[in-house]
N, C-alpha and C. Protein backbone atom coordinates (compact mmCIF):
# COMPACT_ATOMS: atom_id res chain seq x y z
N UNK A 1 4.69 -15.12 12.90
CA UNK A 1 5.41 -14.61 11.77
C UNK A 1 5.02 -13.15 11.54
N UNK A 2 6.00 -12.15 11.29
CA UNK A 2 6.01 -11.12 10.92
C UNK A 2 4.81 -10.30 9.78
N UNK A 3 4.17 -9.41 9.71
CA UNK A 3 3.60 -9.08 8.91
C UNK A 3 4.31 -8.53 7.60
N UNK A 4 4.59 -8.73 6.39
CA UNK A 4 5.08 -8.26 4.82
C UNK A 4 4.38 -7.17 4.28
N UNK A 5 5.02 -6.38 4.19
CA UNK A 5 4.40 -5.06 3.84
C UNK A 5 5.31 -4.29 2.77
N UNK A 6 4.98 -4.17 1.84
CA UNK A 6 5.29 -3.41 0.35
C UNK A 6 4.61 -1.71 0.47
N UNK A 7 5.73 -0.97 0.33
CA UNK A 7 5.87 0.20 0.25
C UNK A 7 6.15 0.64 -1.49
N UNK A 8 5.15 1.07 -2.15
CA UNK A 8 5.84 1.58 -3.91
C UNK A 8 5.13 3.40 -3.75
N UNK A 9 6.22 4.07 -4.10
CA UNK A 9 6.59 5.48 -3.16
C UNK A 9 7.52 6.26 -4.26
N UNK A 10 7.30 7.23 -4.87
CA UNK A 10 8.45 7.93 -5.29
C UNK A 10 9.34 8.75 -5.03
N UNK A 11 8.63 8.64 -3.87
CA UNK A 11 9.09 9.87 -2.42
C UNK A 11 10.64 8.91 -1.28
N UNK A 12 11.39 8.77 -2.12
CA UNK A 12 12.38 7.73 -1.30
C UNK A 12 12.10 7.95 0.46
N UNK A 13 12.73 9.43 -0.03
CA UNK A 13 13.03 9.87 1.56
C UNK A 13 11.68 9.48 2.59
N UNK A 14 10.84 9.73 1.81
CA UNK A 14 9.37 9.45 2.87
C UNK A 14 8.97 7.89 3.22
N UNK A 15 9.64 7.32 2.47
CA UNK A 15 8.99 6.02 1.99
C UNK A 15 9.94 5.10 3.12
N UNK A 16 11.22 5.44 3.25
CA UNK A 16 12.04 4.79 3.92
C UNK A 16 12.24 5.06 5.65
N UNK A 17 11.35 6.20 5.75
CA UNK A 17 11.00 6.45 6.99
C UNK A 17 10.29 6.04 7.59
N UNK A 18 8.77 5.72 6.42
CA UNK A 18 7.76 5.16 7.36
C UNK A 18 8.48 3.70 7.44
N UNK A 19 8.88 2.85 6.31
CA UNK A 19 9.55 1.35 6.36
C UNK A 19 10.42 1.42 7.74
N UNK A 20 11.21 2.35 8.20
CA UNK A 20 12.06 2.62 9.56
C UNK A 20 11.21 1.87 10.43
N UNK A 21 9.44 2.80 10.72
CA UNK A 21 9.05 3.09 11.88
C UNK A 21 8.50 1.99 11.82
N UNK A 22 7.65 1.27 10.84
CA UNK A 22 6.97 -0.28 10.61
C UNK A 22 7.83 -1.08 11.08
N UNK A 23 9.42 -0.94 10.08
CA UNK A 23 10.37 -2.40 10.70
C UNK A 23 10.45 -2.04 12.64
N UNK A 24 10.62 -1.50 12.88
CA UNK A 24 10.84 -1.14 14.74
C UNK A 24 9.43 -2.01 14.62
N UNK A 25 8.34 -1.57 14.65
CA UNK A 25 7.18 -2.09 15.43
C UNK A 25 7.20 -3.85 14.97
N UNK A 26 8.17 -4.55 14.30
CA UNK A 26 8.04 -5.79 14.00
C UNK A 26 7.36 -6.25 12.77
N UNK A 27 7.44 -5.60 11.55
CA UNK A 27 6.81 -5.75 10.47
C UNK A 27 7.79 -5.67 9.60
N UNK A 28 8.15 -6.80 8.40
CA UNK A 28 8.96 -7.04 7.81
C UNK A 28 8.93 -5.70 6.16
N UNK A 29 9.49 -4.98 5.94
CA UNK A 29 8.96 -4.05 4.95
C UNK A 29 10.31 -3.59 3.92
N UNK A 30 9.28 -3.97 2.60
CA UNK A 30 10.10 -3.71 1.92
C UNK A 30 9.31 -2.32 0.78
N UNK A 31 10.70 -1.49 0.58
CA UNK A 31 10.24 -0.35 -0.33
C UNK A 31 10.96 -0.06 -1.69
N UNK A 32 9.60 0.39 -2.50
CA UNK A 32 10.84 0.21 -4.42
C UNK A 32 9.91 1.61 -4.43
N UNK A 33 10.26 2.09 -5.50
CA UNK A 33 10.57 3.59 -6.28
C UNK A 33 9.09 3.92 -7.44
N UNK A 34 9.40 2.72 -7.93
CA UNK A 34 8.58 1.83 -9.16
C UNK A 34 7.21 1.08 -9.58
N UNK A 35 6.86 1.43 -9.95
CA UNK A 35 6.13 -0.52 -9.95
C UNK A 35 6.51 -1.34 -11.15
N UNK A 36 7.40 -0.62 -11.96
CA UNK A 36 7.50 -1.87 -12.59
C UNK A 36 8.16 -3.04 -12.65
N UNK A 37 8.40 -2.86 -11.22
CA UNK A 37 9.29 -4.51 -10.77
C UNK A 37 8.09 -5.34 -9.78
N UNK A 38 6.91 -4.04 -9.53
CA UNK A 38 5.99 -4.54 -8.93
C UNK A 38 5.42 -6.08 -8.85
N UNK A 39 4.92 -6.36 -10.05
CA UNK A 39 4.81 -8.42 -10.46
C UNK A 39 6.00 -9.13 -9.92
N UNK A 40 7.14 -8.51 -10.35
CA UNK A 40 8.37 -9.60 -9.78
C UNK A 40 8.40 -9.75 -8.34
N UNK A 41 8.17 -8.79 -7.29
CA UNK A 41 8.01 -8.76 -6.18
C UNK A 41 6.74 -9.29 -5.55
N UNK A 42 5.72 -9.21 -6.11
CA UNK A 42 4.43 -9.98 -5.17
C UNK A 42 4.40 -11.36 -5.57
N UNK A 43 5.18 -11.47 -6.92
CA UNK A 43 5.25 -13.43 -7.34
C UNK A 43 6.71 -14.26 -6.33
N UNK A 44 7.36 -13.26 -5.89
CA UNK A 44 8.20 -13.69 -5.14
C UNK A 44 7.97 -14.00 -3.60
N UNK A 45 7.09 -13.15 -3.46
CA UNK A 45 6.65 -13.32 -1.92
C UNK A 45 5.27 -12.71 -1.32
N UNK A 46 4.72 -13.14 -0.48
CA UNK A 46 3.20 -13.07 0.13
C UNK A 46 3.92 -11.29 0.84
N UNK A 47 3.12 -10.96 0.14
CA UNK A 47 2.65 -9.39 0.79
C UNK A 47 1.48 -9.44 1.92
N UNK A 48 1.51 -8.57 3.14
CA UNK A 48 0.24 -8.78 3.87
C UNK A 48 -0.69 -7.44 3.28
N UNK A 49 -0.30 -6.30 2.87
CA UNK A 49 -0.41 -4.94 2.70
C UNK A 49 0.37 -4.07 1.87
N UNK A 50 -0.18 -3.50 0.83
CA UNK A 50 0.50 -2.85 -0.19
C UNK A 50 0.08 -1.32 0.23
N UNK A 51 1.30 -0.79 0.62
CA UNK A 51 0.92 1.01 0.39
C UNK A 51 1.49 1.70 -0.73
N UNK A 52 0.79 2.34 -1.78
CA UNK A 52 1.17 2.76 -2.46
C UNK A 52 0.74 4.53 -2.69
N UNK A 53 1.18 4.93 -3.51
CA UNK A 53 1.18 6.52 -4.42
C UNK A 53 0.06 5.98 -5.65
N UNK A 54 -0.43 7.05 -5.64
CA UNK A 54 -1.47 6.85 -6.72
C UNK A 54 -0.75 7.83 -7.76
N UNK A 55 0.10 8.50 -7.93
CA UNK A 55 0.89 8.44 -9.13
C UNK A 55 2.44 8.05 -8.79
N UNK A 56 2.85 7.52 -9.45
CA UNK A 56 4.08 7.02 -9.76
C UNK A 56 4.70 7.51 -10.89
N UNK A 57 5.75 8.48 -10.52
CA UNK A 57 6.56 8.66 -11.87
C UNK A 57 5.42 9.36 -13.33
N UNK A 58 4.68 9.67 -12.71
CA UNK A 58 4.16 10.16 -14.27
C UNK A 58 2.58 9.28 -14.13
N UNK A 59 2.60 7.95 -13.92
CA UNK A 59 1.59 6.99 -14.40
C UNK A 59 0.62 6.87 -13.32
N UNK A 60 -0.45 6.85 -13.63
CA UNK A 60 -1.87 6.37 -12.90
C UNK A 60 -1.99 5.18 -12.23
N UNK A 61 -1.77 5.45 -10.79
CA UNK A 61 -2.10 4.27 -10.18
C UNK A 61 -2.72 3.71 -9.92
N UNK A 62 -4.45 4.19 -11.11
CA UNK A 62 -5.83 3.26 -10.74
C UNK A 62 -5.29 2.35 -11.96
N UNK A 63 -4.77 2.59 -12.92
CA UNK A 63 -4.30 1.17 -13.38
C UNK A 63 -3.82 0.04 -12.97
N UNK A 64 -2.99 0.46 -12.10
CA UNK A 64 -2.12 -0.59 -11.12
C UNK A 64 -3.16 -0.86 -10.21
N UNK A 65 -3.98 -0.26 -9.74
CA UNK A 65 -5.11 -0.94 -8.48
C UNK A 65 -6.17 -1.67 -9.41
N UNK A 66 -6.46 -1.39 -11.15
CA UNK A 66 -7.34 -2.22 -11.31
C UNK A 66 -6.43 -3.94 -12.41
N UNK A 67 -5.00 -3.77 -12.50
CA UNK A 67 -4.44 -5.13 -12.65
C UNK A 67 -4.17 -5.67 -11.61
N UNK A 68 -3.78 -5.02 -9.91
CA UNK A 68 -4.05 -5.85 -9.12
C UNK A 68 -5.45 -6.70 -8.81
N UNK A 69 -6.40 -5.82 -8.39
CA UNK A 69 -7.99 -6.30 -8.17
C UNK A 69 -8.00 -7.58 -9.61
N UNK A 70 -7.79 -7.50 -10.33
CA UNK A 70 -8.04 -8.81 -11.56
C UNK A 70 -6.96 -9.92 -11.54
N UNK A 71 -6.15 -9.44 -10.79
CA UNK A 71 -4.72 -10.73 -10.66
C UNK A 71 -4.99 -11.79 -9.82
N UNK A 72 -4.04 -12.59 -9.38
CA UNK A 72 -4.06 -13.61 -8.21
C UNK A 72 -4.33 -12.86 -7.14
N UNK A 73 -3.71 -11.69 -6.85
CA UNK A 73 -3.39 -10.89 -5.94
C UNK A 73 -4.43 -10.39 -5.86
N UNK A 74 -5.52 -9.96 -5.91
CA UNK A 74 -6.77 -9.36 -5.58
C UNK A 74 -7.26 -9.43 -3.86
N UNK A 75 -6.99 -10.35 -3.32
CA UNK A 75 -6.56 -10.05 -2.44
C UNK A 75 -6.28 -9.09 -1.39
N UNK A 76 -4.93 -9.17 -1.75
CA UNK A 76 -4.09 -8.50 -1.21
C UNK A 76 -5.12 -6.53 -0.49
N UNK A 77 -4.92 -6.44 0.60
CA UNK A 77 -4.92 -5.02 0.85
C UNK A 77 -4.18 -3.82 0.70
N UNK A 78 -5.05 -2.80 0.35
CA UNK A 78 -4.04 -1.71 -0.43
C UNK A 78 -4.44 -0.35 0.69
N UNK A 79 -3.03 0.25 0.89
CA UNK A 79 -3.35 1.59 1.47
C UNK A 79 -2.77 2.70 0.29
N UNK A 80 -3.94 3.42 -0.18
CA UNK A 80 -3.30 4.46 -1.49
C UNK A 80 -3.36 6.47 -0.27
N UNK A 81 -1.82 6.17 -0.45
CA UNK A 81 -1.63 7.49 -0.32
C UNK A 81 -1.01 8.82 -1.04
N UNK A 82 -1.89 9.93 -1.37
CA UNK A 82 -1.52 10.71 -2.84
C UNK A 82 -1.87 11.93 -1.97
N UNK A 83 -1.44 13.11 -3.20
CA UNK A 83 -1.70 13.94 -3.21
C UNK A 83 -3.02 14.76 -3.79
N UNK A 84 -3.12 13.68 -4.88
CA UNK A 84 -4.68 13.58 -5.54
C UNK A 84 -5.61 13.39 -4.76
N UNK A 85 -6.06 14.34 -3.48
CA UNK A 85 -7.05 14.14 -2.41
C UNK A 85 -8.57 14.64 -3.15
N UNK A 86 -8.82 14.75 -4.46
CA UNK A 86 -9.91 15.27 -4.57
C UNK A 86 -11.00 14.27 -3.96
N UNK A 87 -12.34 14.14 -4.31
CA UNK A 87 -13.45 12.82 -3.97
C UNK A 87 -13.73 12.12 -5.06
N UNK A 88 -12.94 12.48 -6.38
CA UNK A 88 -13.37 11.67 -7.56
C UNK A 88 -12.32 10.79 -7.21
N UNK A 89 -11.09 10.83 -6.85
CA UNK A 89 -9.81 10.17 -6.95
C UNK A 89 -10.56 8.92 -5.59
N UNK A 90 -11.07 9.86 -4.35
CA UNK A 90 -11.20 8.66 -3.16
C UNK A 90 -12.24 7.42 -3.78
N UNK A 91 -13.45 7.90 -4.62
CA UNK A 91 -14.57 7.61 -4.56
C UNK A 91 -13.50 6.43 -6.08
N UNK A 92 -12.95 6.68 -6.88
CA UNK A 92 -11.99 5.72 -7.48
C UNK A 92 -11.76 4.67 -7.12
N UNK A 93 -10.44 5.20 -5.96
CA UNK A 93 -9.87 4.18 -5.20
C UNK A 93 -10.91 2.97 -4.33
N UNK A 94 -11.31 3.46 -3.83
CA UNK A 94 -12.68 3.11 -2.95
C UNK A 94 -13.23 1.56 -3.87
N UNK A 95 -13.74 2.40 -5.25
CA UNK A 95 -14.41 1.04 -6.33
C UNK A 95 -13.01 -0.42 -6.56
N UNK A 96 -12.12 -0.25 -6.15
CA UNK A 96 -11.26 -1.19 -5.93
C UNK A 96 -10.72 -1.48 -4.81
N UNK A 97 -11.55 -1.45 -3.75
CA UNK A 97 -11.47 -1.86 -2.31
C UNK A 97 -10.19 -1.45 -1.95
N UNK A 98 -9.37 -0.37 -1.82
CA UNK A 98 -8.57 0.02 -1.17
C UNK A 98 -9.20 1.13 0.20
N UNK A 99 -7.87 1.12 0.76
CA UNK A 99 -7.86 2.54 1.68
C UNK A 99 -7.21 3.89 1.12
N UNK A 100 -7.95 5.20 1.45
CA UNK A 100 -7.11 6.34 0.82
C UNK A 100 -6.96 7.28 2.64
N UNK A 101 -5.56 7.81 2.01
CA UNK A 101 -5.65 8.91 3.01
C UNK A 101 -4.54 10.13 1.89
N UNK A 102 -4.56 11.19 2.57
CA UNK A 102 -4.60 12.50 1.56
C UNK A 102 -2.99 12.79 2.45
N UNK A 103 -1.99 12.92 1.55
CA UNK A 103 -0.92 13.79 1.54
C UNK A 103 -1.30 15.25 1.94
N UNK A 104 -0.59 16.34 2.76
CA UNK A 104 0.60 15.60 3.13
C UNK A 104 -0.35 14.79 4.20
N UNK A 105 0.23 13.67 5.17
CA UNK A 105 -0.16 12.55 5.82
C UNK A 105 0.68 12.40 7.18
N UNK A 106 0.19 12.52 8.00
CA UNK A 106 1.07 12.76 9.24
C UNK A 106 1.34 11.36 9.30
N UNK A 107 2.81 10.90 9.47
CA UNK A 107 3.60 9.57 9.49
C UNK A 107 2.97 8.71 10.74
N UNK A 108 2.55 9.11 12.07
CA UNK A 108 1.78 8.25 12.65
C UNK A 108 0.33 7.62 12.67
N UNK A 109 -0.29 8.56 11.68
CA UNK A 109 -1.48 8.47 11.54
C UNK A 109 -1.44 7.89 10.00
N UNK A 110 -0.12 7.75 9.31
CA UNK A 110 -0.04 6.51 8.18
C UNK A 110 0.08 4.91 8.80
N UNK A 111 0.89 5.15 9.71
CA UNK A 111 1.08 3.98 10.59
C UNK A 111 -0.03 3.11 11.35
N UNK A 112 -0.80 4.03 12.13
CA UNK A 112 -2.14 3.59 12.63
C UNK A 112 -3.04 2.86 11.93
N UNK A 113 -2.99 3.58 10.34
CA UNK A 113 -4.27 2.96 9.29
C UNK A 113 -3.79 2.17 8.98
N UNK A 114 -2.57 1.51 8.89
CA UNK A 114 -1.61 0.29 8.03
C UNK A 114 -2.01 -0.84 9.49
N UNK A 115 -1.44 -0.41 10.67
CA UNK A 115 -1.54 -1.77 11.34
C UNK A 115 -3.15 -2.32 12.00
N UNK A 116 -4.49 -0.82 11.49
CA UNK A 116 -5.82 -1.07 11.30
C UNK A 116 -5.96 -2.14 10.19
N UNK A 117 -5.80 -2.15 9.18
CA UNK A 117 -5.88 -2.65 8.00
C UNK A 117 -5.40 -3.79 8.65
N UNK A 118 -4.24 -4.40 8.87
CA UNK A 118 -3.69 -5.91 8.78
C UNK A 118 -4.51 -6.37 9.65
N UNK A 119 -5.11 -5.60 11.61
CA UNK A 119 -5.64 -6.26 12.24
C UNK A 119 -7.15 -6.62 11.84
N UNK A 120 -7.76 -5.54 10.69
CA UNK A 120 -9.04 -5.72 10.00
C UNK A 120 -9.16 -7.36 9.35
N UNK A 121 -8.11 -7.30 8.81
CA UNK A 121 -8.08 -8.51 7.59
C UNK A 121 -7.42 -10.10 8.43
N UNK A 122 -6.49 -9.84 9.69
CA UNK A 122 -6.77 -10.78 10.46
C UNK A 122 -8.25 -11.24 11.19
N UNK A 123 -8.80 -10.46 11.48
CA UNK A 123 -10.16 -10.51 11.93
C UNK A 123 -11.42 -11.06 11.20
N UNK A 124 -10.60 -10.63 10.18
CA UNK A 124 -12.13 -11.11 8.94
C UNK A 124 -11.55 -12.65 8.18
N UNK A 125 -10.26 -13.03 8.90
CA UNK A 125 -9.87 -14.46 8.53
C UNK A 125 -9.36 -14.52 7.16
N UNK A 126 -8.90 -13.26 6.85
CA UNK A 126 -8.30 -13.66 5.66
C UNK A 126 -6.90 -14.04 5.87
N UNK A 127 -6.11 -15.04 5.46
CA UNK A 127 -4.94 -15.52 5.47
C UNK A 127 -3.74 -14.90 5.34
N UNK A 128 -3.66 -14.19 6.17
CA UNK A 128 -2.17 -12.99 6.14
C UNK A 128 -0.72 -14.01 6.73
């Protein structure tokens, strides 16, 4: 079965490119704008990997990484990619077990760390 992968991106155009290059390599991927349809979408279906923007629209996405980490979904693996490359922002992200990489982000080397991550978390037997 396919790997599920959630793209939340405010960057359409960017967002639907990398989802392009993932769906080709055989990874089922879906991308929203938002998060606030975010809950409706991970209660609907098993995510293997969440890549997200650490701002969205205005809002802080260590909020959203610290109601995920406390949800059912805790779980779940996160790739946070921003523009907010300072080391307070990585060293953040980091305290809620995600991955960071720094905008701009060369699209194959987003790709590489996403299908690192799923083969990490197959490896370590977590149930993807």
């Amino acid at each position: 079965m396919a790997h599920k992968i959630l793209i939340v991106d405010d960057n359409i155009y960017y967002s639907h490119l990398l989802a392009d290059q993932l769906t080709r390599l055989g990874y089922v991927v879906r991308v929203m704008s938002e998060n606030e349809e975010l809950l409706k979408l991970l209660s609907a279906d098993d995510y293997d990997l969440l890549i997200m923007e650490l701002l969205l629209n205005g809002q802080d996405g260590l909020s959203l990484l610290r109601w995920i980490r406390c949800s059912r979904y805790s779980y779940l693996p996160i790739l946070v990619v921003s523009h907010r490359s300072g080391g307070v922002e990585q060293l953040r992200v980091a305290e809620f077990d995600a991955h960071f990489l720094s905008k701009p982000v060369d699209l194959n080397q987003l790709i590489k760390t996403s299908i690192m991550i799923l083969k990490e978390e197959s490896r370590a037997g977590i149930s993807l």
